[in-house]
N, C-alpha and C. Protein backbone atom coordinates (compact mmCIF):
# COMPACT_ATOMS: atom_id res chain seq x y z
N UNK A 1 11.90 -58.65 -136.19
CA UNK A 1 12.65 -57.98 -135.15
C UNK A 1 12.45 -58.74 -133.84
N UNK A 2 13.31 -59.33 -133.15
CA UNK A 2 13.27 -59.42 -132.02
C UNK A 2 12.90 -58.81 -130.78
N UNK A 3 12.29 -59.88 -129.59
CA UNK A 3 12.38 -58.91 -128.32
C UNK A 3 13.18 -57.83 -127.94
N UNK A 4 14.36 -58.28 -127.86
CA UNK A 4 15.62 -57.62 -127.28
C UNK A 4 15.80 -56.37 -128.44
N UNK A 5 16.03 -56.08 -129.64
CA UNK A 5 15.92 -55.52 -130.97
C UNK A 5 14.94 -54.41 -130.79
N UNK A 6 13.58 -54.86 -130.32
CA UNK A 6 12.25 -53.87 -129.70
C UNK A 6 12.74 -52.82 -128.92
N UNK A 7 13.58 -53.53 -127.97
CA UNK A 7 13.31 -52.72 -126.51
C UNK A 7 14.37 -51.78 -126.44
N UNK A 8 15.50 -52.15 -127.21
CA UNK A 8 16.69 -51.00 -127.58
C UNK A 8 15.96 -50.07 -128.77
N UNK A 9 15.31 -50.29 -129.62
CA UNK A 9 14.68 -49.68 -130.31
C UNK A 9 13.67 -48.70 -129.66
N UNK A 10 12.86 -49.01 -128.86
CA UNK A 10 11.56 -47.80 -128.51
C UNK A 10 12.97 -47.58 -126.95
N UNK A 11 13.85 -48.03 -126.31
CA UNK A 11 14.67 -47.05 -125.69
C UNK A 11 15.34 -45.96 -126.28
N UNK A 12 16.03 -45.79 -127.25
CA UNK A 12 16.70 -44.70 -128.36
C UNK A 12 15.13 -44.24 -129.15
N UNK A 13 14.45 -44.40 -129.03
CA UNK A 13 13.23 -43.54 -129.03
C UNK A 13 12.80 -42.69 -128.44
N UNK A 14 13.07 -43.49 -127.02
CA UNK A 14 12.63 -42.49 -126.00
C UNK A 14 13.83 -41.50 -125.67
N UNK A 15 14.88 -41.83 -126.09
CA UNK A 15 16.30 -40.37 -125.69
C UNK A 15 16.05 -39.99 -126.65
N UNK A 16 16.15 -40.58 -128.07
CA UNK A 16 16.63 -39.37 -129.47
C UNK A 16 14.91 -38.62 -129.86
N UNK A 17 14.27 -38.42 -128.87
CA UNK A 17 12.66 -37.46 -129.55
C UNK A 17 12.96 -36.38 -129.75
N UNK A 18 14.27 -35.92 -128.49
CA UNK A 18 13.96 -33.77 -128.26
C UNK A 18 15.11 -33.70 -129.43
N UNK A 19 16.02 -34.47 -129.37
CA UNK A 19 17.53 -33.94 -129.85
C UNK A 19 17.79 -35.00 -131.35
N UNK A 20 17.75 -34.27 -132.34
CA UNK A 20 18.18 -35.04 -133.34
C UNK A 20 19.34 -36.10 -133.55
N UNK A 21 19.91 -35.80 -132.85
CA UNK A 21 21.64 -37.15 -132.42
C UNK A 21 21.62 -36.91 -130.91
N UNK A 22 22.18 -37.99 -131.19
CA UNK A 22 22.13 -38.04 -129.47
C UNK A 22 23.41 -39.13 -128.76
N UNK A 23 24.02 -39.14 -127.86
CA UNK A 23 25.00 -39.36 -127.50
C UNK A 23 24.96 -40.64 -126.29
N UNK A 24 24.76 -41.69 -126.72
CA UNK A 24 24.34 -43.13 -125.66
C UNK A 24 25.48 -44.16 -125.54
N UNK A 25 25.66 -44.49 -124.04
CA UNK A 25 26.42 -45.90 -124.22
C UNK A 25 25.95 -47.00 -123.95
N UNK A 26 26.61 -48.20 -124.69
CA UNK A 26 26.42 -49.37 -124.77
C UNK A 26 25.87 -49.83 -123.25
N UNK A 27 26.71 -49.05 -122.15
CA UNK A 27 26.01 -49.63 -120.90
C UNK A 27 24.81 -49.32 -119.99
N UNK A 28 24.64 -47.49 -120.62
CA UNK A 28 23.28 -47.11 -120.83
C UNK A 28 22.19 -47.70 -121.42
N UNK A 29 21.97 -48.75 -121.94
CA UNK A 29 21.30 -49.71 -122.55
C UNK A 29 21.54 -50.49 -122.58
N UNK A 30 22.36 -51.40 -121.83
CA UNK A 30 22.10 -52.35 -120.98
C UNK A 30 21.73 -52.41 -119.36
N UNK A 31 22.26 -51.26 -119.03
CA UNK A 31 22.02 -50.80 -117.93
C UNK A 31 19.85 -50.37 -117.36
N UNK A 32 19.34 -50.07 -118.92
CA UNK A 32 17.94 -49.69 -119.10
C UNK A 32 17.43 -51.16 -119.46
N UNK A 33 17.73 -51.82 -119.53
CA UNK A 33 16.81 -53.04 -120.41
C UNK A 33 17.39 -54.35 -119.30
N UNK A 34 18.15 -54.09 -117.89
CA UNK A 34 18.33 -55.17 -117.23
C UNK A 34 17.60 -55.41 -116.37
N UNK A 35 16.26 -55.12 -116.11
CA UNK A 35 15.05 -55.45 -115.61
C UNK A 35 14.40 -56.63 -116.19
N UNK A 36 14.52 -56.29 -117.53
CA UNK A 36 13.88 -57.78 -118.67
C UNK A 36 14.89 -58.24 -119.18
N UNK A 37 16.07 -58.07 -119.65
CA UNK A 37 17.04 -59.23 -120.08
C UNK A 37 18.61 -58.50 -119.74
N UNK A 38 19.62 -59.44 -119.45
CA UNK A 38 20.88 -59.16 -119.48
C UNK A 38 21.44 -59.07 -120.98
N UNK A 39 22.34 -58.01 -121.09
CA UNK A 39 23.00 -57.73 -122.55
C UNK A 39 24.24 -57.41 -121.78
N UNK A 40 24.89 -58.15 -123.35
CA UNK A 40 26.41 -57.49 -122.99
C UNK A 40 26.38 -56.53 -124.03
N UNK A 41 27.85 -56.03 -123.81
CA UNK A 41 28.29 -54.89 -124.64
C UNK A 41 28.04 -55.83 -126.71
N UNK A 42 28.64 -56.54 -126.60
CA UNK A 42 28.38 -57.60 -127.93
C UNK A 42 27.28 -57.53 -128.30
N UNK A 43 26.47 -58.24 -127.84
CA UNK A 43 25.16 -58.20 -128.10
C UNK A 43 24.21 -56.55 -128.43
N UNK A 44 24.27 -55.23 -127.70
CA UNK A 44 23.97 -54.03 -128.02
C UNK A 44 24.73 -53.48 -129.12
N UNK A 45 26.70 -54.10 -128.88
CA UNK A 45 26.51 -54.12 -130.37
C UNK A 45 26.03 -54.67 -131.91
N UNK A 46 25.85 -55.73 -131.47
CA UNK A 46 25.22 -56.57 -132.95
C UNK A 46 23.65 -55.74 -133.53
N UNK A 47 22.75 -55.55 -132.11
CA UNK A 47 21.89 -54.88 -131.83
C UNK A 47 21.82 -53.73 -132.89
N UNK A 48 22.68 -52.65 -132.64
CA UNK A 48 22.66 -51.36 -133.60
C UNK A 48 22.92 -51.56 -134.72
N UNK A 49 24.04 -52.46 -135.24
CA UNK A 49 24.12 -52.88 -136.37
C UNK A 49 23.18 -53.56 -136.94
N UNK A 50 21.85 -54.01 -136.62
CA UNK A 50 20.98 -54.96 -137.00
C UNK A 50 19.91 -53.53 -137.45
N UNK A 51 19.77 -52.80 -136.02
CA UNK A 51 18.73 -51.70 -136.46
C UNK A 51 19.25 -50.93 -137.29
N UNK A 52 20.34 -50.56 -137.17
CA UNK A 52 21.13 -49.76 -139.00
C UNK A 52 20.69 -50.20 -139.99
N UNK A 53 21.08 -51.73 -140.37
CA UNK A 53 20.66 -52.14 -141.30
C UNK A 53 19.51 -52.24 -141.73
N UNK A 54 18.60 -52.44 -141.31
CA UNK A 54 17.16 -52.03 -140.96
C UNK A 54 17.11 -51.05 -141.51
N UNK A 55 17.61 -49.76 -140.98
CA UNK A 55 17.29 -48.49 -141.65
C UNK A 55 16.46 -48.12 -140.44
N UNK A 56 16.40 -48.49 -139.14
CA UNK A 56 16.16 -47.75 -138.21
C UNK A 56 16.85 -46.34 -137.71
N UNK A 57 18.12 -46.69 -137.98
CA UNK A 57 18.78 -45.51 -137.15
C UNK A 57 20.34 -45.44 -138.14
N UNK A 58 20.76 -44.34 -137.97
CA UNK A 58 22.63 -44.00 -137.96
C UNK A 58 23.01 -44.11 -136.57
N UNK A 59 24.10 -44.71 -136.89
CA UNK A 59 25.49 -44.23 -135.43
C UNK A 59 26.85 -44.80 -136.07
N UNK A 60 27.39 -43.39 -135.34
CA UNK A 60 29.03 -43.79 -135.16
C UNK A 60 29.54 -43.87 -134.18
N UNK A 61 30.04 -44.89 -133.70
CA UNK A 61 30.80 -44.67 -132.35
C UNK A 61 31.83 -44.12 -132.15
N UNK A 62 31.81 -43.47 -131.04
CA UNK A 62 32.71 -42.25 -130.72
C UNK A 62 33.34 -42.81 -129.71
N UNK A 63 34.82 -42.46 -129.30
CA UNK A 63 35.34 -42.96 -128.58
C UNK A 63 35.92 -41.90 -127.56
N UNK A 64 36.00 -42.06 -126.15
CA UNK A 64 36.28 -41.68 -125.05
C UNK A 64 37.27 -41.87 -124.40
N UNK A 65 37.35 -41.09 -123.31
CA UNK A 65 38.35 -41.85 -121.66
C UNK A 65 37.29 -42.67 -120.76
N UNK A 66 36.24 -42.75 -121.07
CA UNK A 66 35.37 -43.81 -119.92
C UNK A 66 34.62 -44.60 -121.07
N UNK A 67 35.27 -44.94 -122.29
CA UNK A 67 34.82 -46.22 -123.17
C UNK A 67 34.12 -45.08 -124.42
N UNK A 68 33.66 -46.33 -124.75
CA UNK A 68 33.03 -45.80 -126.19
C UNK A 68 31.35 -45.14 -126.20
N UNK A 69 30.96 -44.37 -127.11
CA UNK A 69 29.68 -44.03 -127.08
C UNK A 69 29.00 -44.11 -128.49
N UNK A 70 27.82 -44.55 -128.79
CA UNK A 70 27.26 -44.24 -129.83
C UNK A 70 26.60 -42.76 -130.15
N UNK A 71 26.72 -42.41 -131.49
CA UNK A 71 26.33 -40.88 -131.56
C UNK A 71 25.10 -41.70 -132.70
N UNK A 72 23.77 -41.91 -131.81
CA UNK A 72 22.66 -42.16 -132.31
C UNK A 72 21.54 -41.24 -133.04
N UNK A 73 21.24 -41.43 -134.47
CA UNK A 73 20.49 -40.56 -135.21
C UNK A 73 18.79 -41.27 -135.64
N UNK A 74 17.82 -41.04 -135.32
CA UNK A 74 16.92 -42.33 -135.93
C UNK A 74 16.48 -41.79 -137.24
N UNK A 75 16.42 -42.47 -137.98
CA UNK A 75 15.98 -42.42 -139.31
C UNK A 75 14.50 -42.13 -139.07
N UNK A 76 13.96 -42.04 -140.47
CA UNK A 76 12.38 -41.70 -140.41
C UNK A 76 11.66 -43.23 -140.17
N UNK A 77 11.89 -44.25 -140.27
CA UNK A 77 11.16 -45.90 -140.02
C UNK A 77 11.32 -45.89 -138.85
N UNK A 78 13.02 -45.01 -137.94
CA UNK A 78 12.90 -45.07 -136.57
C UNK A 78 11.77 -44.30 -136.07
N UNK A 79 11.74 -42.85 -136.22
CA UNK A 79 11.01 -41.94 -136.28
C UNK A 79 9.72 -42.30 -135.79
N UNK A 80 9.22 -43.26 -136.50
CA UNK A 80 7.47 -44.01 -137.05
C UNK A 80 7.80 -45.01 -135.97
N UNK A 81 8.50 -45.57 -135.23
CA UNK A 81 8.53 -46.86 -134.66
C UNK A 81 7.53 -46.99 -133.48
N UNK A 82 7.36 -46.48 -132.80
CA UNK A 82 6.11 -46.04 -131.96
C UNK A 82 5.14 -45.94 -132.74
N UNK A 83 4.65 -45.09 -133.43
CA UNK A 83 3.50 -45.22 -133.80
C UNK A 83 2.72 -46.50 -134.74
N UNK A 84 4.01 -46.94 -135.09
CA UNK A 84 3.36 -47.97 -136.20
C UNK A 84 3.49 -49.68 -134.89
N UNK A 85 4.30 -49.63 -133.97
CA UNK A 85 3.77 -50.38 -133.26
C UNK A 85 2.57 -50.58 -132.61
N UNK A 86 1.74 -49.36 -132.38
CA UNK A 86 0.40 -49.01 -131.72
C UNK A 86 -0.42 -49.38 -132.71
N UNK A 87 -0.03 -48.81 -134.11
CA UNK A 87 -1.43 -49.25 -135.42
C UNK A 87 -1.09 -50.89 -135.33
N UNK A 88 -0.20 -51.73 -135.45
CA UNK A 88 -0.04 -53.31 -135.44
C UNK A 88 -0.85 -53.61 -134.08
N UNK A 89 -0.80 -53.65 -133.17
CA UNK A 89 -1.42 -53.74 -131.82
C UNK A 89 -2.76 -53.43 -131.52
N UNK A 90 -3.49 -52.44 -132.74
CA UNK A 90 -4.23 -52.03 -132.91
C UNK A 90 -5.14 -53.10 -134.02
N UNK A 91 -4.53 -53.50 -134.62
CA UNK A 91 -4.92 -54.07 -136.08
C UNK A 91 -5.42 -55.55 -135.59
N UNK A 92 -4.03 -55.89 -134.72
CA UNK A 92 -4.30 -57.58 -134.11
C UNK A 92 -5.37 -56.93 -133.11
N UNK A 93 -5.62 -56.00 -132.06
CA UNK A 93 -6.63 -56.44 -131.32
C UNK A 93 -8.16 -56.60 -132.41
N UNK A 94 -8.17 -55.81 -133.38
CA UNK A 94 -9.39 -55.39 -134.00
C UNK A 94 -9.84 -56.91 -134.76
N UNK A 95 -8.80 -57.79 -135.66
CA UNK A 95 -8.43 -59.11 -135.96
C UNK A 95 -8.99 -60.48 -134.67
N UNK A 96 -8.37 -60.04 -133.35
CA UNK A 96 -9.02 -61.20 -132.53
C UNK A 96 -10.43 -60.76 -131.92
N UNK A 97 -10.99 -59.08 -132.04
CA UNK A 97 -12.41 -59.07 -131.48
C UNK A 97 -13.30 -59.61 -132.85
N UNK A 98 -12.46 -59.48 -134.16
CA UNK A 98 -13.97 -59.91 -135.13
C UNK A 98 -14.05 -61.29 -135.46
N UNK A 99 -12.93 -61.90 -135.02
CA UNK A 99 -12.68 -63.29 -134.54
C UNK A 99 -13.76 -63.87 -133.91
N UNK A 100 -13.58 -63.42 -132.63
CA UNK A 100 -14.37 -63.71 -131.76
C UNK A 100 -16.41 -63.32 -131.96
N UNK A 101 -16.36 -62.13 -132.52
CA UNK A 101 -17.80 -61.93 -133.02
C UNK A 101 -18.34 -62.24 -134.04
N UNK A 102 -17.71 -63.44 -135.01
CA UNK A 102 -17.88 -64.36 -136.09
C UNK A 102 -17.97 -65.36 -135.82
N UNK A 103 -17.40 -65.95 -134.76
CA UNK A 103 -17.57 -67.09 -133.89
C UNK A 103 -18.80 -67.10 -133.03
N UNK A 104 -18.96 -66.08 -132.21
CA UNK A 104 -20.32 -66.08 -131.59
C UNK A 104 -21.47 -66.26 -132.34
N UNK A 105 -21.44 -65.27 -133.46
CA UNK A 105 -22.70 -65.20 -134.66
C UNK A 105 -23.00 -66.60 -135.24
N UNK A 106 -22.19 -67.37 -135.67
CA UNK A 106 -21.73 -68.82 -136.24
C UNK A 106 -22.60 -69.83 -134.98
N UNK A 107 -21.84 -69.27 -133.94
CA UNK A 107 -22.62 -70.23 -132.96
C UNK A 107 -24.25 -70.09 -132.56
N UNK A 108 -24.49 -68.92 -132.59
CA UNK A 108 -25.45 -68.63 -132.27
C UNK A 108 -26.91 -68.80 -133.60
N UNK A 109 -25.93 -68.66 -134.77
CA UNK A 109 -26.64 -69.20 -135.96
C UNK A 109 -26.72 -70.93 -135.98
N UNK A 110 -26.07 -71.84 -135.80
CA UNK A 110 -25.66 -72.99 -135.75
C UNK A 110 -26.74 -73.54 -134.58
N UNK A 111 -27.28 -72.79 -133.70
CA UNK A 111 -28.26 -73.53 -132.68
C UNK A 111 -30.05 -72.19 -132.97
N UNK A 112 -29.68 -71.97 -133.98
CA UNK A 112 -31.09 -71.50 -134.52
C UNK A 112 -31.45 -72.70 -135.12
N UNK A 113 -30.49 -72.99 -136.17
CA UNK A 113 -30.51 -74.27 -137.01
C UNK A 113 -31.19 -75.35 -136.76
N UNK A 114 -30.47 -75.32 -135.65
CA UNK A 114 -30.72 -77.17 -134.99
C UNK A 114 -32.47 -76.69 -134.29
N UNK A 115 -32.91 -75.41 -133.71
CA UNK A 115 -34.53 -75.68 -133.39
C UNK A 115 -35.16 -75.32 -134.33
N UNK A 116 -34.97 -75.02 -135.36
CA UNK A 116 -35.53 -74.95 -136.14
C UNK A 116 -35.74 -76.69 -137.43
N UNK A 117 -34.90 -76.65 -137.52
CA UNK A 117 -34.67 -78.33 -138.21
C UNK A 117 -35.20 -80.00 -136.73
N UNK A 118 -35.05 -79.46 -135.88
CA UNK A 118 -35.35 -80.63 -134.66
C UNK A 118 -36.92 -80.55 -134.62
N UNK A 119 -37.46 -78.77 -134.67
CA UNK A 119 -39.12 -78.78 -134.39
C UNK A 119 -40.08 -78.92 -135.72
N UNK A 120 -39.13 -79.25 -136.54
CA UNK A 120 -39.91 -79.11 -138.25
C UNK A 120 -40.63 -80.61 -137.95
């Protein structure tokens, strides 16, 4: 999944929690995510179609007098998407601290070595 893929993802996270469907436009999300990247309408669409396929979410777009809207549903993988980003984030920090305290031990074993073998 991509950056851009992420951030429309935990955004329709954060609208569809209270309300099981929910009613978003394309410029509502671009309009939320143009702090960190410009999207066009194309691109948010390829976007939903990518997380559909995925099996993140349903939508149909619904059409209007002030443009089109998606009628966004998240699936249960959407559902989990928050939380299972926190356990991954969780997993890599736990991965680079025993990293790092296997490395220390190593080192710190590695110059026992040497006074012990230098004073023999």
């Amino acid at each position: 999944m991509t950056k851009k893929e992420k951030l429309v993802m935990k955004y329709l996270c954060l609208k569809c929690q209270k309300k099981k469907t929910y009613l978003i436009s394309p410029q509502e999300i671009a309009e939320h995510l143009s702090k960190k990247f410009v999207l066009s309408v194309a691109e948010i669409d390829e976007i939903m179609v990518k997380l559909s396929d995925e099996n993140y979410i349903d939508f149909v777009v619904s059409e209007s007098k002030k443009g089109y809207y998606y009628c966004v549903t998240l699936k249960k993988c959407g559902q989990t998407f928050e939380a299972d980003a926190k356990k991954q984030r969780k997993i890599l920090m736990l991965l680079i601290l025993r990293s790092m305290f296997l490395a220390t031990v190593s080192f710190v074993f590695g110059i026992i070595l040497k006074i012990i073998f230098k004073g023999g």
